[in-house]
C-alpha atoms as a PDB file:
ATOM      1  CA  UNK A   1       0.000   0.000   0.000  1.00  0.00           C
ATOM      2  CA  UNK A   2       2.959   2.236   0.654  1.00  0.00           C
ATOM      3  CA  UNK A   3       4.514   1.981  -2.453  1.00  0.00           C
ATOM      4  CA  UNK A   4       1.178   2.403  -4.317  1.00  0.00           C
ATOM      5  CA  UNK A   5       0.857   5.689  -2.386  1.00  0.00           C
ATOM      6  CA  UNK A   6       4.119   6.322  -2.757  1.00  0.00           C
ATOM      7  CA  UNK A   7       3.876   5.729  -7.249  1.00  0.00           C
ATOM      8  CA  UNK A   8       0.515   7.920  -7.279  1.00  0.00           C
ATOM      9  CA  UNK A   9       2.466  10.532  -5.396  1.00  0.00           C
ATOM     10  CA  UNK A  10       5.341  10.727  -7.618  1.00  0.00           C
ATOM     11  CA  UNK A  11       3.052  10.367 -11.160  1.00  0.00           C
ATOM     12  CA  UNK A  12       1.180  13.191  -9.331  1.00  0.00           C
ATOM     13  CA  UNK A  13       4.383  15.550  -8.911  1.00  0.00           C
ATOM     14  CA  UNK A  14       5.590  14.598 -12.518  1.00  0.00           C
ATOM     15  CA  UNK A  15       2.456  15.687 -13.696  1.00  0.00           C
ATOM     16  CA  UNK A  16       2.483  19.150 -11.583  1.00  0.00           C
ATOM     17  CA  UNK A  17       6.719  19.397 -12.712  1.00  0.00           C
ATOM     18  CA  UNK A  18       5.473  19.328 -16.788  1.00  0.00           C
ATOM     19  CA  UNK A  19       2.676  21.874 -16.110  1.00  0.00           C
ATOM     20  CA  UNK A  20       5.714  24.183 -14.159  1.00  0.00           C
ATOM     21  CA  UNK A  21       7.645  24.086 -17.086  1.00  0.00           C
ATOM     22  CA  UNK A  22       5.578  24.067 -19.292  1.00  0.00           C
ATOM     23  CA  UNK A  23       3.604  27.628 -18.164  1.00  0.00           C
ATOM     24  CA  UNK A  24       6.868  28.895 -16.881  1.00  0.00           C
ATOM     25  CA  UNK A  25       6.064  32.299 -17.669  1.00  0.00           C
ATOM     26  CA  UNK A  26       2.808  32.567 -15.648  1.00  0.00           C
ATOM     27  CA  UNK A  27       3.826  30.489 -13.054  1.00  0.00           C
ATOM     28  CA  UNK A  28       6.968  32.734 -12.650  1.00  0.00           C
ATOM     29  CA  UNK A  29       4.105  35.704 -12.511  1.00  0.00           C
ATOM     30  CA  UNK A  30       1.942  33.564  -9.923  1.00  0.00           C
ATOM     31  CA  UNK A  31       4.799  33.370  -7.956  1.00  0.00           C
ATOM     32  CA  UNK A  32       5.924  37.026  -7.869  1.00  0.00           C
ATOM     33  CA  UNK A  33       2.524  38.079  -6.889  1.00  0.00           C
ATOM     34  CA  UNK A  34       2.447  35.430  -4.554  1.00  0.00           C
ATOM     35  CA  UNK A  35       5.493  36.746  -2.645  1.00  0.00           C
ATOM     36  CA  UNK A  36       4.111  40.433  -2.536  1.00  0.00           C
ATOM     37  CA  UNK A  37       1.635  38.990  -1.015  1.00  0.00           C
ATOM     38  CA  UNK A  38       3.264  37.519   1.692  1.00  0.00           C
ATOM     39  CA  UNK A  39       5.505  40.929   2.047  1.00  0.00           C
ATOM     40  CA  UNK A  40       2.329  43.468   1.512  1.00  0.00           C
ATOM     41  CA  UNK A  41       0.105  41.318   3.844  1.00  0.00           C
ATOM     42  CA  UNK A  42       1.005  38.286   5.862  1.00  0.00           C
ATOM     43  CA  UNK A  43       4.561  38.980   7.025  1.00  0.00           C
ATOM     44  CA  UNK A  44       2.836  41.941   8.642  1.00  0.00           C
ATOM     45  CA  UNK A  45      -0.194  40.221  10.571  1.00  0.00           C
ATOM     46  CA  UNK A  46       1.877  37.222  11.409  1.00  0.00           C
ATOM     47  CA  UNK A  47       5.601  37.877  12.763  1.00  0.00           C
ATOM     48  CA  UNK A  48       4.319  40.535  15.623  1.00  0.00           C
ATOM     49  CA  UNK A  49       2.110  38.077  17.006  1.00  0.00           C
ATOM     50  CA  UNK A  50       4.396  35.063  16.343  1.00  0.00           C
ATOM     51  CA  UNK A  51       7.358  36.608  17.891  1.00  0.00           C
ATOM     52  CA  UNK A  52       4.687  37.915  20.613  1.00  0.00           C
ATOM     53  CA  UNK A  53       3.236  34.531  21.519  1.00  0.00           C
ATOM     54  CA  UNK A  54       6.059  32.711  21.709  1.00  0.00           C
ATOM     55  CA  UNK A  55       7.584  35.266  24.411  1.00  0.00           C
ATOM     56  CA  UNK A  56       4.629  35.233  26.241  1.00  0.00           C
ATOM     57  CA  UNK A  57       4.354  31.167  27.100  1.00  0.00           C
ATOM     58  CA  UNK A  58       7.804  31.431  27.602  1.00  0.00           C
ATOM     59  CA  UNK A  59       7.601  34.213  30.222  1.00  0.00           C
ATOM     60  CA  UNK A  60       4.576  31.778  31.661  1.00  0.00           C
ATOM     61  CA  UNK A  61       1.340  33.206  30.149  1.00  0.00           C
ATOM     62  CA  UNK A  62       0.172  29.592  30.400  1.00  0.00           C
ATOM     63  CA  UNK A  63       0.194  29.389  33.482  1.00  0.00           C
ATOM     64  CA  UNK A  64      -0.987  32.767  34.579  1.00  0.00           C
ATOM     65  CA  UNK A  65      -3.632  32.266  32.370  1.00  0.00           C
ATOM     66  CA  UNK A  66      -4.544  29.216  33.861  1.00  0.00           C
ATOM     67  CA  UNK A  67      -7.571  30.178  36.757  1.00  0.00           C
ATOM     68  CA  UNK A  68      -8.729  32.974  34.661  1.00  0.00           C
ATOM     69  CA  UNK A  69      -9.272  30.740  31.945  1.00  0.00           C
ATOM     70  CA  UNK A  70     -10.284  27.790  33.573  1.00  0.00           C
ATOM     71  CA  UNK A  71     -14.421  28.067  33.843  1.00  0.00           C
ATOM     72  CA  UNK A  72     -14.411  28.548  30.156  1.00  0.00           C
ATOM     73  CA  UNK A  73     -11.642  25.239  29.910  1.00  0.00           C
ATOM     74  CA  UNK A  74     -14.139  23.575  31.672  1.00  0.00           C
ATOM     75  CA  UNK A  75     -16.768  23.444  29.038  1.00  0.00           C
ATOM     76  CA  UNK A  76     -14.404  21.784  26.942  1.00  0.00           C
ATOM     77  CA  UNK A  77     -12.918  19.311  29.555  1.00  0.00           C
ATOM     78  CA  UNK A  78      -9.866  20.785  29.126  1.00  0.00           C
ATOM     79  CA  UNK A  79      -7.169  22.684  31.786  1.00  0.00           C
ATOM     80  CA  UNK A  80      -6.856  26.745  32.551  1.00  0.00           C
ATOM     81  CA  UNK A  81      -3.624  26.903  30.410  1.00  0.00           C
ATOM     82  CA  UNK A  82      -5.439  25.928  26.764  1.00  0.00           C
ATOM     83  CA  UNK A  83      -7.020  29.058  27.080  1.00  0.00           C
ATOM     84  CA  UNK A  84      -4.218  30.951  26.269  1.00  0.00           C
ATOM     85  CA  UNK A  85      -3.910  29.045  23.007  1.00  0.00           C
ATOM     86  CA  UNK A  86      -7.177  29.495  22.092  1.00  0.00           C
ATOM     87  CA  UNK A  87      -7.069  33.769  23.021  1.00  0.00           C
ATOM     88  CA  UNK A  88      -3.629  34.066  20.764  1.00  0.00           C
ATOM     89  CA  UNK A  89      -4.940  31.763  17.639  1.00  0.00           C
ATOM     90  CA  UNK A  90      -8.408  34.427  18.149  1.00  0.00           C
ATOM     91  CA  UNK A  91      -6.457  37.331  17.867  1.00  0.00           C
ATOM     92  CA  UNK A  92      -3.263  36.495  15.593  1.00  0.00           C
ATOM     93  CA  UNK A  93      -4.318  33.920  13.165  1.00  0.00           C
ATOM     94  CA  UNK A  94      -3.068  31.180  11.576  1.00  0.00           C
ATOM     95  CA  UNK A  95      -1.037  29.024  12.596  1.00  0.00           C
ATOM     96  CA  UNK A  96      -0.317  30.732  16.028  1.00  0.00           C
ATOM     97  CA  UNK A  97      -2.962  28.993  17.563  1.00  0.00           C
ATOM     98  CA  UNK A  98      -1.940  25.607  16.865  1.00  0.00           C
ATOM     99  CA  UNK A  99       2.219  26.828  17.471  1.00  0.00           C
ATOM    100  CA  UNK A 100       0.843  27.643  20.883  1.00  0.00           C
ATOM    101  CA  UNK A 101      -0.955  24.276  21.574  1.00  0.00           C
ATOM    102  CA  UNK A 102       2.254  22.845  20.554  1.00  0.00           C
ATOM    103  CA  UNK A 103       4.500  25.023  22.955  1.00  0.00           C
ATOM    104  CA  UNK A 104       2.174  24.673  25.815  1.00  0.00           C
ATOM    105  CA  UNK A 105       2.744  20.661  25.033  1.00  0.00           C
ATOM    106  CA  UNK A 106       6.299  21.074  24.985  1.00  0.00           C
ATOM    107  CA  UNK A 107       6.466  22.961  28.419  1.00  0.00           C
ATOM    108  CA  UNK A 108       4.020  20.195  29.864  1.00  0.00           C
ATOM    109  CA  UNK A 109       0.949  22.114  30.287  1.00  0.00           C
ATOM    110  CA  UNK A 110      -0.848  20.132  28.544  1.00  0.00           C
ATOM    111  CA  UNK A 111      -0.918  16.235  27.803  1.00  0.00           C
ATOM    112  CA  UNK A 112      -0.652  15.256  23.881  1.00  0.00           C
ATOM    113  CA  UNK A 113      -4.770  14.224  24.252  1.00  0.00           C
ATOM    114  CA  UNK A 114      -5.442  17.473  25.215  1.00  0.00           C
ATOM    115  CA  UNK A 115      -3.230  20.244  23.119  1.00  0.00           C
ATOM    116  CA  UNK A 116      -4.787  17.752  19.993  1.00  0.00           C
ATOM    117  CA  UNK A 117      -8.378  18.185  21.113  1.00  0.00           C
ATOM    118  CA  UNK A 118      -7.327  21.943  21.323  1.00  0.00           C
ATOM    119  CA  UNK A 119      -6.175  21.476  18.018  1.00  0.00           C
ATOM    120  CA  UNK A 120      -9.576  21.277  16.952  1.00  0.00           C
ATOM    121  CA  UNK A 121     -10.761  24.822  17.501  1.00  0.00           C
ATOM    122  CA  UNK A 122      -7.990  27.006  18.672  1.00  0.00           C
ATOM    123  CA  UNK A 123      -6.525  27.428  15.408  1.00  0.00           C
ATOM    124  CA  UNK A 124      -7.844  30.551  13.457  1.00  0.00           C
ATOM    125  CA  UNK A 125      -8.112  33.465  11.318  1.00  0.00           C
ATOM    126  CA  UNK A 126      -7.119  36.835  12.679  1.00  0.00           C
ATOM    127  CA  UNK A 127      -9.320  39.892  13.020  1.00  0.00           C
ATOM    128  CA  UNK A 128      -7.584  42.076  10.917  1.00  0.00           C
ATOM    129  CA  UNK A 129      -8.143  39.819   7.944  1.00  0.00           C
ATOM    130  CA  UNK A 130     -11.614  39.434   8.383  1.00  0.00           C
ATOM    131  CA  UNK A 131     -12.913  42.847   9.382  1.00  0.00           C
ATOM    132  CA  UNK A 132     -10.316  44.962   7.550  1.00  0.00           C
ATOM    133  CA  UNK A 133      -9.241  43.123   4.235  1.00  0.00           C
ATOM    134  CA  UNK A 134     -12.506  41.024   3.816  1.00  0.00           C
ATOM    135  CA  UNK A 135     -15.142  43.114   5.115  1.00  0.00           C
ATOM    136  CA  UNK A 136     -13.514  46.587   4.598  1.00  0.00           C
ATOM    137  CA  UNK A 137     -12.107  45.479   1.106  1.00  0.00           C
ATOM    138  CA  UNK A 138     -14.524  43.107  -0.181  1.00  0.00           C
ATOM    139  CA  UNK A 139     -17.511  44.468   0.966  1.00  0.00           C
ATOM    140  CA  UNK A 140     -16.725  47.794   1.572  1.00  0.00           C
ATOM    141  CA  UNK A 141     -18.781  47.610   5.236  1.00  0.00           C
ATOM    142  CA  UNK A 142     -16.223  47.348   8.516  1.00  0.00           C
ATOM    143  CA  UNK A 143     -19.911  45.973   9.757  1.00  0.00           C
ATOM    144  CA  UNK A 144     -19.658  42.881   7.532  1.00  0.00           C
ATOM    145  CA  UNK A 145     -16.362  42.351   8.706  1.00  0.00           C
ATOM    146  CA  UNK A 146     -16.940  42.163  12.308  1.00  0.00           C
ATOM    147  CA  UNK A 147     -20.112  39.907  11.564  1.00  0.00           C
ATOM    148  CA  UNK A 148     -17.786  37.391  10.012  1.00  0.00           C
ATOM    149  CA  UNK A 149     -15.170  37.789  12.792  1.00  0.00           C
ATOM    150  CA  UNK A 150     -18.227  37.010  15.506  1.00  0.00           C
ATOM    151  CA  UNK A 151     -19.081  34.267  13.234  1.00  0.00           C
ATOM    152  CA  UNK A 152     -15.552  32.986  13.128  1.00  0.00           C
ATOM    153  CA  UNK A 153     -15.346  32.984  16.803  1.00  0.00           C
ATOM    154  CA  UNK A 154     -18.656  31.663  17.166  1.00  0.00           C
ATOM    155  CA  UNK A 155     -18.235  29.236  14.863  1.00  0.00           C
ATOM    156  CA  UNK A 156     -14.845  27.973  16.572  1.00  0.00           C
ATOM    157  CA  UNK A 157     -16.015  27.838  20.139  1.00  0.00           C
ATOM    158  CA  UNK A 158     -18.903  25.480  18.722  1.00  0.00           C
ATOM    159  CA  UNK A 159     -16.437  23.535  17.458  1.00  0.00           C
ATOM    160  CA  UNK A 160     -14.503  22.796  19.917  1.00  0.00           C
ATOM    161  CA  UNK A 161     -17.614  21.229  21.462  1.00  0.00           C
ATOM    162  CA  UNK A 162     -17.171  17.700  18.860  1.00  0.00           C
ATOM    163  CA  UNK A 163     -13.984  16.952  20.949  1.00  0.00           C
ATOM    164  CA  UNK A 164     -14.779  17.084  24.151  1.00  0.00           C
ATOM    165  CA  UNK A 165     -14.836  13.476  24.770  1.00  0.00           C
ATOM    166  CA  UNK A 166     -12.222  12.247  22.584  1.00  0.00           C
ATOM    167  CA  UNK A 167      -8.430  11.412  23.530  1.00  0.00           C
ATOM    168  CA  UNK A 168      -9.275  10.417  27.220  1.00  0.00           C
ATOM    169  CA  UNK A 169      -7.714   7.349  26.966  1.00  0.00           C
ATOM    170  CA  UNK A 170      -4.313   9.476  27.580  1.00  0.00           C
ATOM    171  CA  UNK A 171      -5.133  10.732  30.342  1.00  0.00           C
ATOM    172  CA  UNK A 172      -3.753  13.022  32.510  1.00  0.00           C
ATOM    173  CA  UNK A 173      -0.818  10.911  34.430  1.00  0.00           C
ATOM    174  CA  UNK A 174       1.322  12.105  31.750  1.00  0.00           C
ATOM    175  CA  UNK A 175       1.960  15.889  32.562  1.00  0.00           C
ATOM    176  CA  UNK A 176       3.853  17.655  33.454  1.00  0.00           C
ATOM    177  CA  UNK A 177       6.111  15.854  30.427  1.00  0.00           C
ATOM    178  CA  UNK A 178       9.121  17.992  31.720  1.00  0.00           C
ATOM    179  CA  UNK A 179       9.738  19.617  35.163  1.00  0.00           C
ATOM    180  CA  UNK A 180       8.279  22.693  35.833  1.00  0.00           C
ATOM    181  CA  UNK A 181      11.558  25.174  35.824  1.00  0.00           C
ATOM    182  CA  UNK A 182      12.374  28.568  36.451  1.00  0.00           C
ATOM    183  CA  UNK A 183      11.106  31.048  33.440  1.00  0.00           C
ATOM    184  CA  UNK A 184      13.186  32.187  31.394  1.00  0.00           C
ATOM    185  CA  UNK A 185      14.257  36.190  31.848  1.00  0.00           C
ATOM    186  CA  UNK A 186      12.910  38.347  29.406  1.00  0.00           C
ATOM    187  CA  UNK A 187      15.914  39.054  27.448  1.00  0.00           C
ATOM    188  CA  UNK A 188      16.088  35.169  26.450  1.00  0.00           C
ATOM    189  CA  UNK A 189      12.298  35.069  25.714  1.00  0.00           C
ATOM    190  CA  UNK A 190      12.744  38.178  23.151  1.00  0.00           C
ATOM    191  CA  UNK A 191      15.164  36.863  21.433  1.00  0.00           C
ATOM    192  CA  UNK A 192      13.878  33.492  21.178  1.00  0.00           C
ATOM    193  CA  UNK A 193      10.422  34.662  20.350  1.00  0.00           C
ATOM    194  CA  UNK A 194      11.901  36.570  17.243  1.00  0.00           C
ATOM    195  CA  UNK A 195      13.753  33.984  15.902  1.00  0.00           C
ATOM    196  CA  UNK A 196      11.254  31.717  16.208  1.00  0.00           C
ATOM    197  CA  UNK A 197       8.883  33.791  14.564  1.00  0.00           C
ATOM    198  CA  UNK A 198      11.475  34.175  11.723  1.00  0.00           C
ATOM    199  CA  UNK A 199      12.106  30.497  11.208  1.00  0.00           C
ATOM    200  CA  UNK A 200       8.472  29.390  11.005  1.00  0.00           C
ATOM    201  CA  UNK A 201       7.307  32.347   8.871  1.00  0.00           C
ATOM    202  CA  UNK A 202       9.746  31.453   6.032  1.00  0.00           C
ATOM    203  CA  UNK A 203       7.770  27.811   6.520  1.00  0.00           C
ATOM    204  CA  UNK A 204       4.493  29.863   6.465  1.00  0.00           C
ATOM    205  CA  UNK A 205       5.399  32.477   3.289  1.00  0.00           C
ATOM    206  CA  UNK A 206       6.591  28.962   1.253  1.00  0.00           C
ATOM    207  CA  UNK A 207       3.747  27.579   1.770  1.00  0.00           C
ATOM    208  CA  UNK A 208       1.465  30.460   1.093  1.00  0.00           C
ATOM    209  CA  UNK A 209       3.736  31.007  -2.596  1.00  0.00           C
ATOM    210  CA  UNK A 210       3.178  27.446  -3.592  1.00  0.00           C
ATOM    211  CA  UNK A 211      -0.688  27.265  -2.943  1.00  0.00           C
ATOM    212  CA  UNK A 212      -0.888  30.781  -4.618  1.00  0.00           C
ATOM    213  CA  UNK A 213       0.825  29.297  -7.856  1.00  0.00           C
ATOM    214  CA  UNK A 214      -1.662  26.268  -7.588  1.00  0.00           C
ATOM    215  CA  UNK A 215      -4.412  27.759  -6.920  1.00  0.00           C
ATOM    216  CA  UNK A 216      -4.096  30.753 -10.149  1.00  0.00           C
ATOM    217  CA  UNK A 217      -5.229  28.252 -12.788  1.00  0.00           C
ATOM    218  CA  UNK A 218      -8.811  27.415 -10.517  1.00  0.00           C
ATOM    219  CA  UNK A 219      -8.924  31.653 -10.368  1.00  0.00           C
ATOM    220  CA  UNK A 220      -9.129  32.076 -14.220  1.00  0.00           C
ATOM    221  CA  UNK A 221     -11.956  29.799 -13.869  1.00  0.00           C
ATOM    222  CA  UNK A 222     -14.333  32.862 -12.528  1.00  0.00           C
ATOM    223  CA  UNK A 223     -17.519  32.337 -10.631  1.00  0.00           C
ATOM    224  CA  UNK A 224     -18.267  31.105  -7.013  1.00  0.00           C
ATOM    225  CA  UNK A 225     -16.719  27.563  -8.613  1.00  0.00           C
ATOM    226  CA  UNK A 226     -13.683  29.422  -9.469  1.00  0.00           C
ATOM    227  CA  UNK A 227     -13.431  31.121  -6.198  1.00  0.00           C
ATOM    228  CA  UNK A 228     -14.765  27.883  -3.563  1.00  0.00           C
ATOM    229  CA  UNK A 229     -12.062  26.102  -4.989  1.00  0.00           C
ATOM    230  CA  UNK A 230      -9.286  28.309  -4.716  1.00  0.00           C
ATOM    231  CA  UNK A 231     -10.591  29.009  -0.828  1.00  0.00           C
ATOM    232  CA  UNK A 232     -10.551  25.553  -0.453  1.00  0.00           C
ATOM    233  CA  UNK A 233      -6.857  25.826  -1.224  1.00  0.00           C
ATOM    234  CA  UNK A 234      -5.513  29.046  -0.295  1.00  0.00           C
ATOM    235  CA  UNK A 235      -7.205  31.758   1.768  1.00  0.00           C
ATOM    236  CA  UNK A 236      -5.309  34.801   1.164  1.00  0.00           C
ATOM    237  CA  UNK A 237      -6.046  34.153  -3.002  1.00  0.00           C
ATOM    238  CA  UNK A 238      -9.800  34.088  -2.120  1.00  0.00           C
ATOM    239  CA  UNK A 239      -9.858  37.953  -1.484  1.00  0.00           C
ATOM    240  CA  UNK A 240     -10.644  39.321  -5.502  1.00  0.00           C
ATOM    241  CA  UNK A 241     -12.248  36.217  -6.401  1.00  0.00           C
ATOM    242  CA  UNK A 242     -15.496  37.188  -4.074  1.00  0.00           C
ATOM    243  CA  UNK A 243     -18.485  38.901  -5.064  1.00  0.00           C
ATOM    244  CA  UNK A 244     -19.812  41.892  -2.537  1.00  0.00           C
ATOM    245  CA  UNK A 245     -23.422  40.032  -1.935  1.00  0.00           C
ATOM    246  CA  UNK A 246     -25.116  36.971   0.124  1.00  0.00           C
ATOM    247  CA  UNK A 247     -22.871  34.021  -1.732  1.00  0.00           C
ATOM    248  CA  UNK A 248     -19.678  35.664  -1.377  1.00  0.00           C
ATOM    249  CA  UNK A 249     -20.768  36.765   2.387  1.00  0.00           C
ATOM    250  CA  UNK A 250     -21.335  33.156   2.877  1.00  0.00           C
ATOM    251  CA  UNK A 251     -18.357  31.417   0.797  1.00  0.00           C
ATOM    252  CA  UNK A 252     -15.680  34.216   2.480  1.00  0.00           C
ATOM    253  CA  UNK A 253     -17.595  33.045   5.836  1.00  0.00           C
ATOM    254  CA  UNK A 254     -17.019  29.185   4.921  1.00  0.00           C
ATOM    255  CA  UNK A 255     -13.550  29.609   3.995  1.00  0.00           C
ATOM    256  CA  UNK A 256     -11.806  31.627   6.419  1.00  0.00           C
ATOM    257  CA  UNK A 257     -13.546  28.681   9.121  1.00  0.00           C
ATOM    258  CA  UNK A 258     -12.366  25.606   6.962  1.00  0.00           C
ATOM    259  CA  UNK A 259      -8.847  28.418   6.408  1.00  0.00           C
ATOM    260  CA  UNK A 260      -7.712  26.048   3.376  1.00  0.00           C
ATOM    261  CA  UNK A 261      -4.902  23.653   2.494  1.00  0.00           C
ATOM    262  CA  UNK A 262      -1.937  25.935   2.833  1.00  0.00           C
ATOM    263  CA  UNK A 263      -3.107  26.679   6.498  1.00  0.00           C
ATOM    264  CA  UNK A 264      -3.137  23.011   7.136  1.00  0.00           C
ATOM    265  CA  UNK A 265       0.091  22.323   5.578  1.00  0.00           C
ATOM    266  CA  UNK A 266       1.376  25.939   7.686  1.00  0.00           C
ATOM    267  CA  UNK A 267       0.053  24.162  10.808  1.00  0.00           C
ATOM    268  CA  UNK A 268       2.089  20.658  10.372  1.00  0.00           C
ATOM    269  CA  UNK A 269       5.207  22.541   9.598  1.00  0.00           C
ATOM    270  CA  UNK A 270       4.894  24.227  13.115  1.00  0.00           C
ATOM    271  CA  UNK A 271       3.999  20.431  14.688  1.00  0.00           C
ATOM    272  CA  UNK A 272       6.621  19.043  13.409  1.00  0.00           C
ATOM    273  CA  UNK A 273       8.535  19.090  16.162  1.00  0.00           C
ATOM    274  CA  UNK A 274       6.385  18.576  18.772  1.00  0.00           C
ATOM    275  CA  UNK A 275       4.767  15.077  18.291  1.00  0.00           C
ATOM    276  CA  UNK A 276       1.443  16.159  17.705  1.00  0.00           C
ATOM    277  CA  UNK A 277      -1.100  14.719  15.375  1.00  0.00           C
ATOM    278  CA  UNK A 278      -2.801  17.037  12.743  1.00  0.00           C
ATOM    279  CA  UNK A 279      -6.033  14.504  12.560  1.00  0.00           C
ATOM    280  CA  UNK A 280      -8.421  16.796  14.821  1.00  0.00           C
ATOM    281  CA  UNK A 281      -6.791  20.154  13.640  1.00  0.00           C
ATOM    282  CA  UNK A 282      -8.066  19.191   9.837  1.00  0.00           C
ATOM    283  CA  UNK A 283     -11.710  17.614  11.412  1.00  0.00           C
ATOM    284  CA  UNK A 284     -11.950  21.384  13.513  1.00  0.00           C
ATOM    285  CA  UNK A 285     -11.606  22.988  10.423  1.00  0.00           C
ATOM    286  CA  UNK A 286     -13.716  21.023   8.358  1.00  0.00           C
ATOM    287  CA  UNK A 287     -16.870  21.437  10.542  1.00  0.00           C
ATOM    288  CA  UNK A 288     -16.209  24.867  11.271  1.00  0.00           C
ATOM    289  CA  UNK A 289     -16.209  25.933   7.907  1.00  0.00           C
ATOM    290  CA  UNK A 290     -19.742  24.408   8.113  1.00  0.00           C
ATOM    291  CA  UNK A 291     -21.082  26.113  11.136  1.00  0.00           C
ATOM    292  CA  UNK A 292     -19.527  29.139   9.725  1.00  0.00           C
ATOM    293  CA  UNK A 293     -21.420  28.831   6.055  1.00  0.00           C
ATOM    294  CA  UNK A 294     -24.607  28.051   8.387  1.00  0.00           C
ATOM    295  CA  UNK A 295     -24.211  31.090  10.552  1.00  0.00           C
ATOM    296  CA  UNK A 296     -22.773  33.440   7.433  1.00  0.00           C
ATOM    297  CA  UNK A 297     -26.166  32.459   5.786  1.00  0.00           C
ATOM    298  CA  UNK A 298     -28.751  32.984   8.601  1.00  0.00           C
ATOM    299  CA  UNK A 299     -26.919  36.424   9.466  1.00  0.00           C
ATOM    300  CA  UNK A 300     -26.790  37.331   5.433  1.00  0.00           C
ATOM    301  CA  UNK A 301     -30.391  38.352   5.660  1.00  0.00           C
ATOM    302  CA  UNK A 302     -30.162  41.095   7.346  1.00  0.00           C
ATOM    303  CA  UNK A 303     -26.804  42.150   5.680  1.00  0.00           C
ATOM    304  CA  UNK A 304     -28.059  41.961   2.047  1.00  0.00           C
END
């Protein structure tokens, strides 16, 4: 089965290598606009909030976090410290959320059952994008914007719901997975959180480049078709595809939720590391890009 996966895979690559070469000219175009893209817009909504989040578990936001967080923890059978995942992913985007999951892991906040449940719904879009480029930009109301934010939020807390009861079977013997030890000053933390921010958004900006070159031929295409199935790929290439009425409230809505392939792949480059499975991350996603096409529709109605 390995290999057969393994002959598909290459055939596959072969087949995306000829069309490369073969439309070198507008790929080479695809990917110039797709590295503006990441200079003009995600290096600046990402790296002050990566470099930010990382110093701020390090310095213990965790576990300061921890009884403030913990009644709304509770609802999700999960401890005080996910909360702080769940706050940064809300407010800087993708992947932070997840990247924060994973550190809390690493420092032994959280068992591996638990920071993958949180998987499931801490990982999402940030504000800016949705009330300033998508609502402000695409449909020229800041009000539109801030209904799909609520919606993403919404949306992700309803989420998180589906995995309450899974990944028990770990249990909770297995924290703290290293000794608790003395923070780190904040010198250390600064410069750790910046070059940790650096390294994983040259993972992020690849990634965003390559699904921007992909997804250009499904963007001549035109159309809510043409513009689902680029979402479905690549968020940040959604943004001229969308229409300023009920459909493209509701596909915009339905895509930041599900956030795309590139996300997903963003995500497991920043798990890599940490042992974590990307299973409930992709499931999360998946069914809140439904709630979020459900809620985008109902709240339509009174938008358009």
């Amino acid at each position: 089965m390995k290999l057969r996966w393994r002959s598909g895979a290459c055939l596959l690559l072969c087949a995306l290598l000829a069309w490369l070469l073969a439309d070198a000219g507008e790929v080479r175009a695809a990917a110039a606009a797709g590295l503006a893209l990441c200079g003009r817009t995600v290096i600046p909504a990402l790296f002050p909030f990566m470099a930010a989040s990382t110093m701020l578990v390090s310095l213990g936001f965790g576990e300061w976090a921890s009884p403030r967080l913990a009644g709304l923890m509770n609802l999700y059978r999960l401890p005080g410290p996910a909360g702080s995942a769940l706050l940064l992913g809300l407010a800087g985007g993708y992947p932070i959320g997840a990247r924060t999951a994973a550190e809390l892991y690493k420092k032994g906040l959280l068992t591996a059952g638990e920071a993958e449940r949180l998987l499931g719904f801490c990982n999402n879009s940030n504000p800016v994008f949705l009330i300033s480029v998508l609502g402000s930009g695409v449909f020229g109301s800041p009000r539109a914007g801030a209904y799909l934010w609520l919606i993403h939020v919404l949306s992700a807390l309803l989420a998180g719901f589906f995995f309450r009861g899974s990944g028990k079977s770990l249990g909770r013997q297995k924290l703290p997975r290293f000794s608790p030890c003395q923070p780190p000053s904040f010198s250390a933390a600064f410069v750790e959180g910046i070059k940790s921010a650096c390294g994983n958004l040259v993972s992020v900006c690849g990634f965003v480049i390559f699904f921007y070159v992909l997804a250009s031929p499904l963007a001549k295409l035109g159309g809510p078709l043409g513009a689902g199935l680029v979402g479905f790929l690549e968020l940040f290439s959604l943004t001229p595809l969308l229409a300023a009425d009920r459909l493209g409230f509701v596909l915009a809505s339905a895509c930041a939720g599900w956030g795309g392939v590139s996300i997903l792949c963003q995500t497991a480059a920043v798990l890599e590391d940490s042992g974590l499975r990307l299973r409930n991350c992709v499931l999360g996603k998946a069914l809140q890009g439904l709630l979020s096409a459900g809620l985008a529709a109902a709240v339509s109605l009174s938008l358009f």
